[in-house]
Protein backbone atom coordinates (compact mmCIF):
# COMPACT_ATOMS: atom_id res chain seq x y z
CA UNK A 1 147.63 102.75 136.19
CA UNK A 2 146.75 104.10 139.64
CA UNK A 3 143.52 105.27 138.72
CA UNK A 4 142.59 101.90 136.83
CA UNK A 5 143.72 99.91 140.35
CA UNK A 6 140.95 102.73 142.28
CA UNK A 7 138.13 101.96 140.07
CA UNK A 8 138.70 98.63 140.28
CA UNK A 9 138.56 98.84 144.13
CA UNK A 10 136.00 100.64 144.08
CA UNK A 11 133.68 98.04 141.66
CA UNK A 12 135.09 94.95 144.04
CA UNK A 13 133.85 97.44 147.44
CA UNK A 14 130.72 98.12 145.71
CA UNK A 15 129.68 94.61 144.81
CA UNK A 16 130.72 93.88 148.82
CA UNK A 17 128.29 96.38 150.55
CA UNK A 18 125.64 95.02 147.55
CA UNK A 19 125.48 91.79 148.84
CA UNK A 20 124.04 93.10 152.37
CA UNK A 21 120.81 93.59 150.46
CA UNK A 22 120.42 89.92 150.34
CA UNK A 23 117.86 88.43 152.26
CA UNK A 24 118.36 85.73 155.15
CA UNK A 25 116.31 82.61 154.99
CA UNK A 26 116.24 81.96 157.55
CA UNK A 27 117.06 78.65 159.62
CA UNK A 28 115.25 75.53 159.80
CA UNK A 29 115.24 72.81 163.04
CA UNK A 30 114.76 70.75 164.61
CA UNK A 31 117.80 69.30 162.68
CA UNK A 32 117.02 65.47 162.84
CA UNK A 33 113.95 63.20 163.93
CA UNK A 34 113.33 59.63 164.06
CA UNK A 35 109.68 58.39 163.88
CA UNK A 36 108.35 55.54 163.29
CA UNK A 37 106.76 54.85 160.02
CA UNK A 38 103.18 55.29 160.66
CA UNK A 39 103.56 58.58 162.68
CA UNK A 40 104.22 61.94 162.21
CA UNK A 41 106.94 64.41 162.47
CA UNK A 42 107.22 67.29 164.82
CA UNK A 43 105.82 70.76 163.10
CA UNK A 44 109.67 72.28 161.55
CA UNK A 45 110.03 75.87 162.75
CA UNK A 46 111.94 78.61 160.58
CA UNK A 47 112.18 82.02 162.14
CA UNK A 48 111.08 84.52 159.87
CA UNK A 49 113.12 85.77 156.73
CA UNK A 50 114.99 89.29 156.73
CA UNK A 51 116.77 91.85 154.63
CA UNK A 52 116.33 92.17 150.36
CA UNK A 53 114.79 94.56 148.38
CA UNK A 54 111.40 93.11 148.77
CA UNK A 55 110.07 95.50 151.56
CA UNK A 56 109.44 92.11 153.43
CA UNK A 57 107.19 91.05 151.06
CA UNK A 58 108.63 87.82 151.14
CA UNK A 59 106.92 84.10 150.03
CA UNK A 60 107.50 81.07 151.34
CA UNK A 61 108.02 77.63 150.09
CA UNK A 62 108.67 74.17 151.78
CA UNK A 63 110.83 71.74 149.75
CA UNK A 64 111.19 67.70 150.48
CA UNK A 65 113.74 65.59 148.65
CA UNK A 66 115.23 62.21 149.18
CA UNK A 67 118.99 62.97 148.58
CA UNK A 68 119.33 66.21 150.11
CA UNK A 69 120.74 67.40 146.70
CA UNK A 70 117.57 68.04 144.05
CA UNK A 71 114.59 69.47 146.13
CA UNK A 72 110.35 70.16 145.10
CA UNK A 73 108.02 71.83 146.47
CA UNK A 74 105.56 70.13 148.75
CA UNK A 75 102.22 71.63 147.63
CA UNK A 76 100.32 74.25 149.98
CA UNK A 77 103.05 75.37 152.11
CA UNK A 78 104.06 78.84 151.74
CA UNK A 79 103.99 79.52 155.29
CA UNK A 80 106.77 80.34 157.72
CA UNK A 81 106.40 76.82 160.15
CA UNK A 82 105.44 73.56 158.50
CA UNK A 83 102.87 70.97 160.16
CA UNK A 84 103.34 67.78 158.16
CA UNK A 85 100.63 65.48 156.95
CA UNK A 86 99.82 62.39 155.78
CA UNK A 87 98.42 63.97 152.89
CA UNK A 88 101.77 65.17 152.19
CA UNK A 89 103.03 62.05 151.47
CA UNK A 90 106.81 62.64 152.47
CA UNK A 91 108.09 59.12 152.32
CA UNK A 92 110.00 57.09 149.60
CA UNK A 93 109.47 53.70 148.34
CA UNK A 94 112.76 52.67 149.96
CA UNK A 95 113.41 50.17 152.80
CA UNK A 96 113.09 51.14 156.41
CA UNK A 97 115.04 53.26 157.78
CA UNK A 98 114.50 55.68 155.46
CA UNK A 99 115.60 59.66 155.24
CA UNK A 100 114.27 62.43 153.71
CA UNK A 101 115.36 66.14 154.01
CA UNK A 102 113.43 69.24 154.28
CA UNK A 103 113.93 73.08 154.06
CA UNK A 104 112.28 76.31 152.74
CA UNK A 105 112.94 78.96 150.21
CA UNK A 106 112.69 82.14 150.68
CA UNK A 107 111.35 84.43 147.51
CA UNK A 108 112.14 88.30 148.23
CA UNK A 109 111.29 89.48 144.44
CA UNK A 110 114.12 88.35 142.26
CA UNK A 111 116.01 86.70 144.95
CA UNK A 112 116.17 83.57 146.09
CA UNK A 113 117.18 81.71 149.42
CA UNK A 114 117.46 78.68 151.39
CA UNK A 115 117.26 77.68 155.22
CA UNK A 116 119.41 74.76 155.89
CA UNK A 117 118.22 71.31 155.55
CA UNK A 118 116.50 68.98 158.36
CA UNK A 119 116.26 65.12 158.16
CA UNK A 120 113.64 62.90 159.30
CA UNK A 121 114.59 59.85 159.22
CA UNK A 122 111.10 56.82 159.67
CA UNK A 123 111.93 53.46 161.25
CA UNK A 124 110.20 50.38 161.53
CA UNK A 125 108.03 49.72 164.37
CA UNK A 126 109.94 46.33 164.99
CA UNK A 127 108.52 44.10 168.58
CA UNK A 128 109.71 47.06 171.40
CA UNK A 129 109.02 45.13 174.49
CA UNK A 130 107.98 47.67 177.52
CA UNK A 131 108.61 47.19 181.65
CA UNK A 132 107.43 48.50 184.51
CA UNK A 133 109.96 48.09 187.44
CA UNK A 134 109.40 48.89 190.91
CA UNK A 135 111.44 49.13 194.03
CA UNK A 136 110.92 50.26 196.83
CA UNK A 137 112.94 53.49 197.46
CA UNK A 138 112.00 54.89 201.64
CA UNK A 139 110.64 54.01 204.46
CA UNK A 140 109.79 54.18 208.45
CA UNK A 141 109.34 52.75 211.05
CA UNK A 142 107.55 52.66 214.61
CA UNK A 143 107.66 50.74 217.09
CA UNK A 144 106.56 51.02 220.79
CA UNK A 145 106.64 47.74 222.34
CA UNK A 146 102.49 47.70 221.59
CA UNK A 147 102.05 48.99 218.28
CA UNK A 148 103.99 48.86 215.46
CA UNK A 149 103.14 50.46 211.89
CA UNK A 150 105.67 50.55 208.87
CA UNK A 151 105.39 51.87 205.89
CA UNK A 152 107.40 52.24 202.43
CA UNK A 153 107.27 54.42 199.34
CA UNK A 154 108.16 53.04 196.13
CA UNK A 155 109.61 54.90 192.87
CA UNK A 156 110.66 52.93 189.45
CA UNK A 157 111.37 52.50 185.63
CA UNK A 158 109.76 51.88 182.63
CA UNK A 159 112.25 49.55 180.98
CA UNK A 160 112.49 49.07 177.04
CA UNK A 161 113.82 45.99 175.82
CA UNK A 162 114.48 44.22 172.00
CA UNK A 163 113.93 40.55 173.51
CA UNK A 164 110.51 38.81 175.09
CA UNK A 165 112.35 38.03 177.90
CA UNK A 166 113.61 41.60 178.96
CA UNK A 167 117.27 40.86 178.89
CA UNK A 168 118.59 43.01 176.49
CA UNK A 169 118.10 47.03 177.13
CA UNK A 170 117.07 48.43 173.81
CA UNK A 171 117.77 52.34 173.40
CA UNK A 172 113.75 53.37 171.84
CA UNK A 173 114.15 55.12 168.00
CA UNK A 174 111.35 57.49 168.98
CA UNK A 175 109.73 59.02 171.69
CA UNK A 176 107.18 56.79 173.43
CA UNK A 177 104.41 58.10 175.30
CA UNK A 178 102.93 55.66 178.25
CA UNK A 179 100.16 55.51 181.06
CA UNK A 180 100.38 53.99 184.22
CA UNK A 181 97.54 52.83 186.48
CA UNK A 182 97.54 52.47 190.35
CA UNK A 183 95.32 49.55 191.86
CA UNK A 184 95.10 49.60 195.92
CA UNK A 185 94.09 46.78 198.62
CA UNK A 186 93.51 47.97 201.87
CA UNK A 187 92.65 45.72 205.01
CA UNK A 188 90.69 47.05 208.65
CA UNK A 189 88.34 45.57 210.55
CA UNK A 190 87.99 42.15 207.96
CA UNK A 191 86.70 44.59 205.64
CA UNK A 192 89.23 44.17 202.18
CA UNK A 193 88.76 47.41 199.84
CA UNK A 194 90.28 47.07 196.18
CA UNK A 195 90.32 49.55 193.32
CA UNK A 196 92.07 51.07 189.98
CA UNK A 197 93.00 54.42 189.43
CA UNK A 198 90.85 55.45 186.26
CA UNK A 199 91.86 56.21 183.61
CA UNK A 200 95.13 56.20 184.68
CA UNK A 201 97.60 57.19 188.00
CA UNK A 202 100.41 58.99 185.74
CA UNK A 203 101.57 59.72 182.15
CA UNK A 204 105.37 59.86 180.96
CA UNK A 205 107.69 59.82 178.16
CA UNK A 206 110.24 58.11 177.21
CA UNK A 207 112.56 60.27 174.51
CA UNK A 208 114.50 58.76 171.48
CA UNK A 209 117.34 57.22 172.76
CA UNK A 210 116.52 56.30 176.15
CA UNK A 211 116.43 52.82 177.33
CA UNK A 212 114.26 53.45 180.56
CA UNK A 213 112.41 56.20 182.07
CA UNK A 214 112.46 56.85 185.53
CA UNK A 215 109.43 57.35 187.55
CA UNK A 216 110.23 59.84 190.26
CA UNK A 217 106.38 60.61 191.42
CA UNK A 218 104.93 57.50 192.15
CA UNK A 219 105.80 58.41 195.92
CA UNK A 220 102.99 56.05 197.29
CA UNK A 221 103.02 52.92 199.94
CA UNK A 222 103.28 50.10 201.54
CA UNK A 223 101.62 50.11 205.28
CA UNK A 224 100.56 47.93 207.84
CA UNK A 225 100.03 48.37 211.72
CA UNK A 226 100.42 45.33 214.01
CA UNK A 227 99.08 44.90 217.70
CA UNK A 228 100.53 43.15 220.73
CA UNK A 229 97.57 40.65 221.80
CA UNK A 230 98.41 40.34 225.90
CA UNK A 231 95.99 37.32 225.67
CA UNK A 232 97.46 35.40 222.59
CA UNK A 233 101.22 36.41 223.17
CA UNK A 234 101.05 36.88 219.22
CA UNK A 235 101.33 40.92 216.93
CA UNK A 236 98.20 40.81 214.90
CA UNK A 237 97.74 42.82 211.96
CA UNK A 238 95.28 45.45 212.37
CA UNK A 239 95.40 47.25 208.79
CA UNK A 240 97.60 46.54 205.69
CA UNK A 241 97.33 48.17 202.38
CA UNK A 242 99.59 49.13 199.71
CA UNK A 243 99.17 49.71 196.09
CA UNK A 244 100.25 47.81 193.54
CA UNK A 245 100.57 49.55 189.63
CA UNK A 246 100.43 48.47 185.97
CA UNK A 247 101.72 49.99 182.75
CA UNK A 248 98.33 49.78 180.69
CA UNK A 249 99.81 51.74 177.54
CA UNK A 250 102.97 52.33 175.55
CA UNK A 251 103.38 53.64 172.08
CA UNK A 252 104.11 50.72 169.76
CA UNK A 253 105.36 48.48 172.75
CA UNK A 254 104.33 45.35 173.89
CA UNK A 255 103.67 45.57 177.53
CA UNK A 256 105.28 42.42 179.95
CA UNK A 257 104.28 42.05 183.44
CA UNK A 258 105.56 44.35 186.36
CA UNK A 259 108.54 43.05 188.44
CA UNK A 260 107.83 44.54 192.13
CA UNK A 261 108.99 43.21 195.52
CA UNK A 262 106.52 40.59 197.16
CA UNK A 263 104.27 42.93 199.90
CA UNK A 264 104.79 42.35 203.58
CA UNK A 265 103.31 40.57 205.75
CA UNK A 266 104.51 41.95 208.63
CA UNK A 267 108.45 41.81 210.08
CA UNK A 268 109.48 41.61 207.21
CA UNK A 269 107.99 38.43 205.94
CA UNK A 270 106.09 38.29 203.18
CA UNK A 271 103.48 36.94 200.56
CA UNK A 272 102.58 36.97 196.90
CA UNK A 273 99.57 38.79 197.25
């Protein structure tokens, strides 16, 4: 009886240090994305299978299915990171949103294995409704009884919202990517200089999720210098500029007007200019 109880040990040890041969998949991510419909994916990395009885000569194949249960091949992918295509065709005839899942199987000879499975999920492209905001976020001042000069940087948002009339924040289902263009007006001398930043002043994104992105280098101005006339008793402007800015792109957004701050017109009043 003892000896039967060994061998059995023995068979149960052996078929433990057996399994070590098996080869590792793998594993697959990102583990979720949400596009839009009419884009495409980011590329789905899978760090490179180990271990089996192969010798690493190991063959790769990306699956797709719609259930995450019963998987195919997606033709002409045996490679180790997968760059989807429209050609692939990876969508469903189902309603928006839709998911499908994706991973990749591993061949090492006789053996067979599996990374884990990512989603992608594809949304509508429903009315996004896109914001620039601007406020005015420093400023200084001088002031020595003759001249005075004053001027203000400015930082802001890019708002996202589900309504025309930008009252209710909506959280985007993808990233958006968006460009930004600077127009100036500068005044001297009753000469008036305007011009736009081509082709645009800054880029940004906005990642899934987010309701707003906030624009942190704008850093540019407001400015004006004023001058004590002895001989009118009245501060005259002597130069005023300050640049003004315009969100002239945003994926699958419509763009509304900018909300800024009315410019000065010296001590603080102002005009719509």
């Amino acid at each position: 009886m003892r000896i039967v109880l060994l061998l059995i040990t023995l068979s149960i040890s052996s078929g433990i240090f057996a399994q070590n041969s098996t080869p590792y998949g793998g594993c697959a991510s990102p583990l979720s994305q949400t596009v839009f419909y009419e884009d495409l994916p980011e590329h789905i990395y899978a760090g490179p299978a180990s271990g089996g009885s192969c010798s690493g000569n190991y063959v790769y194949q990306w699956q797709w299915s719609a259930d995450n249960v019963f998987f195919k091949d997606i033709p002409n992918t045996n490679v180790q990171v997968l760059y989807i295509t429209n050609e692939m065709n990876l969508r469903t005839n189902q309603p928006l949103p839709q998911t499908i899942y994706i991973q990749r199987k591993t061949i090492c000879g006789s053996e067979v294995q599996y990374t884990n499975s990512v989603s992608i999920t594809y949304v509508s492209s429903v009315p996004i409704y896109a914001r620039l905001e601007i406020a005015y976020s420093d400023s200084s001042y001088y002031d020595d009884g003759e001249n005075i000069s004053s001027d203000k940087m400015v930082s802001g948002y890019v708002r996202f919202y589900s309504d025309e009339a930008c009252t209710a924040p909506y959280h985007v289902p993808a990233n958006i990517n968006y460009k930004i263009r600077q127009c100036s007006h500068y005044e001297t001398g009753g000469t008036v200089t305007d011009g736009c930043s081509e082709p645009e002043h800054l880029q940004g994104i906005a990642f899934v999720g987010d309701s707003e992105s906030f624009l942190d280098d704008i850093l540019s101005w407001e400015y004006y210098e004023m001058v004590f006339n002895w001989d009118t008793g009245q501060w005259e402007i002597t130069v005023k500029g300050w640049d003004d800015y315009e969100l002239i792109s945003a994926d699958n957004c419509i763009i509304k007007p900018p909300v800024y701050q009315a410019h000065s017109n010296g001590f603080g009043q102002t005009n719509n200019q």
